[in-house]
Protein backbone atom coordinates (compact mmCIF):
# COMPACT_ATOMS: atom_id res chain seq x y z
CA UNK A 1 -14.99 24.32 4.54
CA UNK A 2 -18.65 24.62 3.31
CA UNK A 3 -17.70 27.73 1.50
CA UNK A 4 -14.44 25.93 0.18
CA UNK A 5 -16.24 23.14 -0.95
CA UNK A 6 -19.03 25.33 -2.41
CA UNK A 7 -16.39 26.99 -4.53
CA UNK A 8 -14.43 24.14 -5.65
CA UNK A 9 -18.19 22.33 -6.94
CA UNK A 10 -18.98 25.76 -8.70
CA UNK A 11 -15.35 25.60 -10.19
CA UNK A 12 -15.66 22.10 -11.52
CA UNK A 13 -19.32 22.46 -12.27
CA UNK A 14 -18.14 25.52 -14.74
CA UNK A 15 -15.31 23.66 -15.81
CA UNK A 16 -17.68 20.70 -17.13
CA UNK A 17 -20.02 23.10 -18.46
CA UNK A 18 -17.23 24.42 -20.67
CA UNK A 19 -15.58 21.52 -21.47
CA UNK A 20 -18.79 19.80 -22.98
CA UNK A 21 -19.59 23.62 -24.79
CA UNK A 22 -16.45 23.53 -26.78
CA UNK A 23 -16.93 19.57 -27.38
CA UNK A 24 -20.24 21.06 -28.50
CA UNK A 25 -19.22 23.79 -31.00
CA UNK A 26 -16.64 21.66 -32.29
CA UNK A 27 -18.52 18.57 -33.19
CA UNK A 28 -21.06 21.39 -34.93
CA UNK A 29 -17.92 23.22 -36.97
CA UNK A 30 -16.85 19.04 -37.99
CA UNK A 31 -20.33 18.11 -39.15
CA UNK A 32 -20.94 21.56 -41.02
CA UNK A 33 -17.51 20.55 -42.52
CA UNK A 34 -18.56 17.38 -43.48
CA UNK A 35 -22.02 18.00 -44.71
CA UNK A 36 -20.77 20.69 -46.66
CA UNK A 37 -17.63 18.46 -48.23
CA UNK A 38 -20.69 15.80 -48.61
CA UNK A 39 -22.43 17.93 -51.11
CA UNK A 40 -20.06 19.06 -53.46
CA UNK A 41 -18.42 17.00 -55.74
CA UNK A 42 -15.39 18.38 -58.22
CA UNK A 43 -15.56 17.16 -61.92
CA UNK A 44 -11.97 16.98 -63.12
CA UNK A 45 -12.13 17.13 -67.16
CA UNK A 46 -10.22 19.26 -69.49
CA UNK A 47 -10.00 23.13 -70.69
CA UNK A 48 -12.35 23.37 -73.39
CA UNK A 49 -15.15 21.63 -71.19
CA UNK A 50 -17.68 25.38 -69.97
CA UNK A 51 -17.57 25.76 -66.54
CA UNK A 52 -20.41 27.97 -66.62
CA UNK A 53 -22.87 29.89 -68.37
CA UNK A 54 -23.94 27.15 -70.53
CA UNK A 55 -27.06 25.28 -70.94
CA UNK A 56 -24.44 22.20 -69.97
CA UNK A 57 -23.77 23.82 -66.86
CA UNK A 58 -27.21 24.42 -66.28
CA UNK A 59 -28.13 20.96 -66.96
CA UNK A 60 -25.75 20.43 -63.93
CA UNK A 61 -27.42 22.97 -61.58
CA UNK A 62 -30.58 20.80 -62.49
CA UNK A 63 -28.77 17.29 -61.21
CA UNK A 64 -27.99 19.97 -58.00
CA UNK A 65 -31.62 20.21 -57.30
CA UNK A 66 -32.72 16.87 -57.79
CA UNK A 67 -30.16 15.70 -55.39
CA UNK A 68 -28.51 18.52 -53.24
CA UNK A 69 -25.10 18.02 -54.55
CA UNK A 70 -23.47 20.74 -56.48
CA UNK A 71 -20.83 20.28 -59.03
CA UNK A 72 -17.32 22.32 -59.11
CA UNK A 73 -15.47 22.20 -62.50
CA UNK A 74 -11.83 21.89 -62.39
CA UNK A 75 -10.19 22.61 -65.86
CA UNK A 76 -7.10 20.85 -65.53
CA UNK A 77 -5.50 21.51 -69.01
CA UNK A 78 -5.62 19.14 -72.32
CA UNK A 79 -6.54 15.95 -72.04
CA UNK A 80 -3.17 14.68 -71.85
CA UNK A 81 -1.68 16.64 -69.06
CA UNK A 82 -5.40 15.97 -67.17
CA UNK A 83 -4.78 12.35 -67.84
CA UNK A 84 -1.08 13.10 -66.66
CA UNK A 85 -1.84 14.74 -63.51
CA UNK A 86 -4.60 11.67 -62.75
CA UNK A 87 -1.67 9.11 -62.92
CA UNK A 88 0.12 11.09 -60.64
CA UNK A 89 -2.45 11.97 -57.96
CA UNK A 90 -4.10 8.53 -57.87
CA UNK A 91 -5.46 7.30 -54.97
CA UNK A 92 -5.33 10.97 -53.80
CA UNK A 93 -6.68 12.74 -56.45
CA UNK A 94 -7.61 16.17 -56.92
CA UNK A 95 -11.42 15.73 -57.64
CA UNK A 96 -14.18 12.79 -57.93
CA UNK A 97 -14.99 12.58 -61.90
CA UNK A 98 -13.16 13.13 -64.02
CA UNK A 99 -14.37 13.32 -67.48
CA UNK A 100 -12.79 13.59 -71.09
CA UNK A 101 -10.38 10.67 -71.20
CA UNK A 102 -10.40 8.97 -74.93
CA UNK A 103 -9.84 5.74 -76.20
CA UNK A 104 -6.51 6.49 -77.33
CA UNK A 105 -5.54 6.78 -73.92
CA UNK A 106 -8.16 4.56 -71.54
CA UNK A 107 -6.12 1.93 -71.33
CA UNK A 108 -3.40 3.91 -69.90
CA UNK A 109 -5.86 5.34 -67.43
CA UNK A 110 -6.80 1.78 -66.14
CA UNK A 111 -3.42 0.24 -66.11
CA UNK A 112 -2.06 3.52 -63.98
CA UNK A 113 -5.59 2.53 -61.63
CA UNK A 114 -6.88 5.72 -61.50
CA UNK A 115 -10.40 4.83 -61.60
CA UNK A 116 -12.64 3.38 -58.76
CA UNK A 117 -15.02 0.59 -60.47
CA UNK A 118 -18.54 1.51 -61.41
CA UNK A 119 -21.69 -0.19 -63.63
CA UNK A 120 -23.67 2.71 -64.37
CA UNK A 121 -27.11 2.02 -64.02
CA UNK A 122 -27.65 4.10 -67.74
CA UNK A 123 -25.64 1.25 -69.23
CA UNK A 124 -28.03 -0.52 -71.39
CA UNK A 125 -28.84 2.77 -73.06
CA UNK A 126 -25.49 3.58 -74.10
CA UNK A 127 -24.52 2.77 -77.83
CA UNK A 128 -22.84 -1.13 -77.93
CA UNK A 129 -20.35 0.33 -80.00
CA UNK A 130 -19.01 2.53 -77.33
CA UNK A 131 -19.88 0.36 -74.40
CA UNK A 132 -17.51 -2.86 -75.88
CA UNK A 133 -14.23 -0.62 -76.41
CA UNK A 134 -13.16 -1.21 -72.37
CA UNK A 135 -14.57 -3.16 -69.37
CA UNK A 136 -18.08 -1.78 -68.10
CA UNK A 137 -17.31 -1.12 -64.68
CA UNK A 138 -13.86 0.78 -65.04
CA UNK A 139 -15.30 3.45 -67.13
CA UNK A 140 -18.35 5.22 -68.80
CA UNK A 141 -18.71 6.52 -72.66
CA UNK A 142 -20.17 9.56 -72.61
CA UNK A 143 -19.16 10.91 -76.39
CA UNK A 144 -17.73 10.50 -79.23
CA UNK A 145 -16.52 12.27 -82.32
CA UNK A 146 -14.06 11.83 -85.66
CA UNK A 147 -10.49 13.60 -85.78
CA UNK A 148 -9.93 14.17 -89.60
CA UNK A 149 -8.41 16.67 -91.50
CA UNK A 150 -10.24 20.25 -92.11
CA UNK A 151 -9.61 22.12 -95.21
CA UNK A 152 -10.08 25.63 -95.98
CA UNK A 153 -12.60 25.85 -98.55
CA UNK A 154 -11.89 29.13 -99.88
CA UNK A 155 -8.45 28.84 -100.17
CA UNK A 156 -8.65 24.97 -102.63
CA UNK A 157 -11.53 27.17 -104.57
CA UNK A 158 -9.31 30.30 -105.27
CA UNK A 159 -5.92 28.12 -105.89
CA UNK A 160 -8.26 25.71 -108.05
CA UNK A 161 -6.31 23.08 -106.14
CA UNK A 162 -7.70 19.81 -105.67
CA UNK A 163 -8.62 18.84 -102.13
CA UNK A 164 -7.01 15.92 -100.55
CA UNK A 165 -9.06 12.80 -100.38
CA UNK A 166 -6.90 10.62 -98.19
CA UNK A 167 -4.07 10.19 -96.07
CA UNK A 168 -1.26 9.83 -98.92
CA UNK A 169 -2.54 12.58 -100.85
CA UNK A 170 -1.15 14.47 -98.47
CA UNK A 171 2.56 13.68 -99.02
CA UNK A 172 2.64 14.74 -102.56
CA UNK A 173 4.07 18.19 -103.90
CA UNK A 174 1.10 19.99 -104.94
CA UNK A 175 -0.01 20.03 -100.30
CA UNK A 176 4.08 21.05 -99.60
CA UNK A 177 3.59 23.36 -96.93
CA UNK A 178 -0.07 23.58 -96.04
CA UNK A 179 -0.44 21.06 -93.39
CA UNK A 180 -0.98 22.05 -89.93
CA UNK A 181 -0.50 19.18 -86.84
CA UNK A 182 -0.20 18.73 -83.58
CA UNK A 183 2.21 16.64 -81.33
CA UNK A 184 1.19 13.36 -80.29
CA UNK A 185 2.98 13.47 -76.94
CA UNK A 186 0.75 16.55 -75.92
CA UNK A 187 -2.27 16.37 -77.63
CA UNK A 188 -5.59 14.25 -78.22
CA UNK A 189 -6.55 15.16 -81.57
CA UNK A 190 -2.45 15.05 -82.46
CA UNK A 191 -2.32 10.93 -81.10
CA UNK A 192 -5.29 10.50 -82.82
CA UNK A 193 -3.99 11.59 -86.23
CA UNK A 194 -0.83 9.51 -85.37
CA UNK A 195 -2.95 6.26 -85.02
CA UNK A 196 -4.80 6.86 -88.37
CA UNK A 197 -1.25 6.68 -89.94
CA UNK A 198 -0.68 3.70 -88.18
CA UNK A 199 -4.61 2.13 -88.89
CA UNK A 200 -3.69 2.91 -92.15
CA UNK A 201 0.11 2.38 -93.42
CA UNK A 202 0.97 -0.16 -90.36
CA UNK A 203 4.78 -0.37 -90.19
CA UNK A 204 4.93 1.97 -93.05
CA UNK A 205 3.39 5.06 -90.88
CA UNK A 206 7.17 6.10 -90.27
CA UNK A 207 7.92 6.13 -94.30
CA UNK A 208 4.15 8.28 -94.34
CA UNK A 209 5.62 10.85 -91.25
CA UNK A 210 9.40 10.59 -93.65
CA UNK A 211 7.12 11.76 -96.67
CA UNK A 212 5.20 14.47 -94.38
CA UNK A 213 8.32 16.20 -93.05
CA UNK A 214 9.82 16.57 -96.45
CA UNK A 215 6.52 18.22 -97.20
CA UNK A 216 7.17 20.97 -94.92
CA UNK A 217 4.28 19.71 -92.48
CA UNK A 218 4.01 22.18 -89.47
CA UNK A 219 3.71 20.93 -85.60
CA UNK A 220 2.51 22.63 -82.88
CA UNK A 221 1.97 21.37 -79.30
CA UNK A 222 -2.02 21.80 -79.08
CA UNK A 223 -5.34 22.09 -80.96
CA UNK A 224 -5.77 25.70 -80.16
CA UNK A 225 -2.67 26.70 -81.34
CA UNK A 226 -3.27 24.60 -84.63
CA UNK A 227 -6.35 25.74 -85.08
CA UNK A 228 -6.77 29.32 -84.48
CA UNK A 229 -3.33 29.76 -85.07
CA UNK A 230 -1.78 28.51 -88.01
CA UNK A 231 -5.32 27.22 -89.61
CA UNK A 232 -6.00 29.95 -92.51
CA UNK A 233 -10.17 29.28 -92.01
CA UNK A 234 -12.43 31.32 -91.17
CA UNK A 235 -11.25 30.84 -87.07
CA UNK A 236 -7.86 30.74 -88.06
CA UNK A 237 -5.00 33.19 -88.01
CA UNK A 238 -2.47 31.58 -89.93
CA UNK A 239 -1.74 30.24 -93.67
CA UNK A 240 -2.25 26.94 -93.60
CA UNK A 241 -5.54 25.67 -95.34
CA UNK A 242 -5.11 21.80 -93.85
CA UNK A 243 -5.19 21.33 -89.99
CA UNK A 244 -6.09 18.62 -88.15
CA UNK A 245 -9.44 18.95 -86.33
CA UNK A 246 -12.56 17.52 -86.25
CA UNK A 247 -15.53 16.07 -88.17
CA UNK A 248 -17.64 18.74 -86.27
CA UNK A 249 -15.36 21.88 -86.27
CA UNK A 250 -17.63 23.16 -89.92
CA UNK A 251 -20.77 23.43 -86.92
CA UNK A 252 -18.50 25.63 -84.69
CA UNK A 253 -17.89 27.51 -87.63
CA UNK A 254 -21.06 28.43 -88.12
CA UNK A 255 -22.51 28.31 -84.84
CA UNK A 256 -19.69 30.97 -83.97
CA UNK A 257 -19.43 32.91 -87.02
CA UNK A 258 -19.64 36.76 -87.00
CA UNK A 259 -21.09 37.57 -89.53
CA UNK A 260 -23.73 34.82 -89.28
CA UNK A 261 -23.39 31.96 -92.22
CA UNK A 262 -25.38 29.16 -93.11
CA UNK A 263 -22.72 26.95 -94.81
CA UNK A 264 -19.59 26.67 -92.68
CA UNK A 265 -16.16 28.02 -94.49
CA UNK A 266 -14.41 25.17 -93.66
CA UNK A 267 -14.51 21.23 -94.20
CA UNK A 268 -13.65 17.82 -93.36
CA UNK A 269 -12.08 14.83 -95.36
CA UNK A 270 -13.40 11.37 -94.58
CA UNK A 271 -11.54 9.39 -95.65
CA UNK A 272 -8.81 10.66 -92.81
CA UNK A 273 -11.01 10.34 -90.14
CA UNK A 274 -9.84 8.24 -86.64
CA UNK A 275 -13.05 7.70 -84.01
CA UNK A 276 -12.32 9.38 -80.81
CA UNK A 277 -14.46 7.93 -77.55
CA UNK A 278 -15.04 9.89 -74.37
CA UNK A 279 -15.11 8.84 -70.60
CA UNK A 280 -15.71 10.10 -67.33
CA UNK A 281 -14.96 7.63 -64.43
CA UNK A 282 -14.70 8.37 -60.42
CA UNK A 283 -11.66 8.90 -59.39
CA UNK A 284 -9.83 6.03 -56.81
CA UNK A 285 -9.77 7.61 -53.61
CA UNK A 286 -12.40 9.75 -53.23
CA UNK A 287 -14.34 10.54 -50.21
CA UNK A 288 -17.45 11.10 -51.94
CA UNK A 289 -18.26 7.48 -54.01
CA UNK A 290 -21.95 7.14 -53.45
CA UNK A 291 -22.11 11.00 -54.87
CA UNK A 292 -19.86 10.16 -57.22
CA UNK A 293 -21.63 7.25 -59.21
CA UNK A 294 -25.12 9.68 -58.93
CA UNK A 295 -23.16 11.80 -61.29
CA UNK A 296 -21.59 9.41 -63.69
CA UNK A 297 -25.34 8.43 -63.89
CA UNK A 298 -26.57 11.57 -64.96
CA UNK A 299 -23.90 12.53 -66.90
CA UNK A 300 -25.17 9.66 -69.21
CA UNK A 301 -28.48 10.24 -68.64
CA UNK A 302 -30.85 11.62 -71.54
CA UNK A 303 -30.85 15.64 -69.46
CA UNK A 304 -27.48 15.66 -69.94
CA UNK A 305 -26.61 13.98 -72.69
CA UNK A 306 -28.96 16.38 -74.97
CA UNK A 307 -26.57 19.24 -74.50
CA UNK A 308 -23.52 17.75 -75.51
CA UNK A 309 -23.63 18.43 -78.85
CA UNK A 310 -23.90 22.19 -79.36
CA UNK A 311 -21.49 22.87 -76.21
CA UNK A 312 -18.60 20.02 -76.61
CA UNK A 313 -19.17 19.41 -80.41
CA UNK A 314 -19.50 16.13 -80.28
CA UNK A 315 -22.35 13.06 -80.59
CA UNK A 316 -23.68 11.95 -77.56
CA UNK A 317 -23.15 8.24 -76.36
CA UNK A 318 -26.63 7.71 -75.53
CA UNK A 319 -28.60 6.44 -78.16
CA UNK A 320 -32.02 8.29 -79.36
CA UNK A 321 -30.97 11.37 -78.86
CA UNK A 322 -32.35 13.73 -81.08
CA UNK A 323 -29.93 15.79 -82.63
CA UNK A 324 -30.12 19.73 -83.32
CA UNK A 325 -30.65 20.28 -86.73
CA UNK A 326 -27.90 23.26 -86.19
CA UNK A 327 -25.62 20.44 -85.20
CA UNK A 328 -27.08 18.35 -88.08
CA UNK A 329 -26.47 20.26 -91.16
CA UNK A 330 -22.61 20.90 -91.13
CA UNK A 331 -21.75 17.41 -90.03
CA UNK A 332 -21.67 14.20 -91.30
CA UNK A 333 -22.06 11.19 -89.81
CA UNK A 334 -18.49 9.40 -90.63
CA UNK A 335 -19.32 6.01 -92.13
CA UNK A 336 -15.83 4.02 -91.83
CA UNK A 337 -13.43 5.49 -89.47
CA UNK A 338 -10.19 4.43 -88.57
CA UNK A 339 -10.22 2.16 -84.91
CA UNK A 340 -7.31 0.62 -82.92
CA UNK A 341 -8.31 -1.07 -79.70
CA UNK A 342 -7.20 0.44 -76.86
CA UNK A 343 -5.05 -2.35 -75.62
CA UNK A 344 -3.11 -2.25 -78.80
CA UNK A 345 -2.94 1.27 -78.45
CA UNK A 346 -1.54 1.05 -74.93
CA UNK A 347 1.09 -1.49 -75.63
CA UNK A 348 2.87 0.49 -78.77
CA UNK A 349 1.58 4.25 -77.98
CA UNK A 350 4.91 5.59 -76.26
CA UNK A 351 7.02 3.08 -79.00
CA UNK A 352 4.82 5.03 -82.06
CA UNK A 353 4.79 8.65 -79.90
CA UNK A 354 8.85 8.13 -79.67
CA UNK A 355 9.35 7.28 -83.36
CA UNK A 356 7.31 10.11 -84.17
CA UNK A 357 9.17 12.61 -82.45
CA UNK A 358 12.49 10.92 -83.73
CA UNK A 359 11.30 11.45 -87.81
CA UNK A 360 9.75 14.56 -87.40
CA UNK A 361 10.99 17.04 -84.56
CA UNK A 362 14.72 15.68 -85.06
């Protein structure tokens, strides 16, 4: 029985030893999991934001060092089907920030509760302009820009046609055929060129969309398309010298131009001009919320905000920023632009979006 009993205490004493190994390894594998999950947060936003190899990106490898937390890009499309898939996943959603929604559509975002509330701690440095659109704690501005009509300057000089100088210009004869937009349902800048109809004409935007269809105005689904596709500038492809853009597309021109230029090809007409304001926001559900509001802080935070301009083509929502003069000198600041509040905007957008597509893709 010694022998027996021997065996059976070496048997058990193994048996614990294992037991509490495996416990051991497997607590290890969960906190390596969870440190690891801990320090990397996924910024949702949409195509056209670099996910790497910029000196935006690198402005986000320096918020990596000062804190340990690095930061994962996930393109998720145009704004609008980003903003779509955030309604859907909410309260499970496929990153932490997400950045890029606009003030055609915040209001949307908030009523669907995609956000989790958050005061950034940059607040007070933010422009008041920006900062009064929606409530401070459901989400941050971060930019903003003007989506107006571009022109192809080359092609009004060598036509010696007269370049539009506001939005009914653009239903008379002499423009048949050269406008190029884009559909409200699927794209930012196309919604935003829909509500400066409305700013404008009010109830009369459908008789302005009437007007633009007999005009032989030409939709496509996204910027991109609009832009370098049917867009006869300099970017362009296609033979249509009006496209709805932005006030800062002339710097792209010439940041991106091959050969080099000093004055951009293309331009931008003022008076047609509807202010478009960026957020980011965490996401509801996240794991990561303390993380989370670290980078909504720096992504309004005067490291960050400096690069916005020459990589998103935008202004920057924090105030004193000192602007490249390469950003500077092919743009104009846009004096009067058209504004709807967002809560207007929510409560008519898929009413103005339907009528739309009922006068002009019908």
């Amino acid at each position: 029985m010694p022998a027996e009993g021997a065996l059976l205490r070496s048997k058990f004493l193994f048996t614990f030893i294992f037991v509490i190994t495996i416990a051991i390894i497997l607590s290890g594998c969960s906190n390596s999991n969870n440190s690891t999950s801990a320090k990397t947060l996924t910024l949702v936003a949409y195509d056209s934001f670099p996910d790497k190899d910029t000196s935006l990106n690198e402005a986000l490898k320096d918020f990596e060092k000062e804190t340990g937390i690095k930061v994962k890009i996930a393109n998720a499309g145009d704004s609008g089907a980003m903003l779509s898939k955030a309604i859907l996943t909410a309260g499970n959603p496929e990153g932490d920030v997400i950045w890029g929604i606009d003030n055609a559509s915040i209001a949307h975002a908030i009523e669907n509760k995609i956000f989790e509330p958050y005061k950034t701690k940059n607040l007070e440095s933010i422009d008041n302009a920006l900062t009064n659109i929606v409530s401070e704690d459901m989400a941050t501005p971060v930019d903003y820009g003007d989506v107006c009509i571009n022109y192809d300057i080359k092609y009004f000089k060598t036509n010696e046609i007269a370049i539009p100088e506001k939005l009914s210009d653009l239903t008379k004869p002499e423009y048949k055929g050269l406008l190029a937009v884009q559909n409200p349902g699927s794209s930012s800048p196309g919604l935003a060129f829909l509500l400066a109809s409305v700013a404008e004409f009010g109830d009369d935007y459908q008789t302005f969309w009437k007007d633009l269809k007999t005009n032989e105005v030409k939709v496509s689904d996204n910027w991109n398309d609009a832009y370098y596709g049917l867009f006869s500038g300099s970017s362009g492809q296609g033979q249509y010298p009006l496209v709805v853009s932005y006030a800062t597309s002339p710097v792209a021109e010439v940041i991106f131009s091959e050969p080099p230029v000093e004055i951009s090809p293309t331009g931008n007409i003022d008076a047609t001009c509807f202010r478009q304001i960026e957020f980011a926001g965490i996401l509801r559900g996240t794991k990561k919320s303390d993380d989370a509001k670290k980078l909504i802080d720096f992504l309004v935070s005067e490291k960050f905000q400096k690069e916005i301009p020459l990589n998103l083509f935008v202004n920057p929502a924090l105030e004193n920023i000192k602007l490249d003069s390469a950003f500077t000198q092919n743009s104009r600041k846009i004096e009067n632009p058209y504004q709807i509040d967002p809560e207007i905007i929510e409560q008519n957008r898929k009413e103005w979006i339907d009528t739309w597509t009922q006068i002009v893709l019908r």
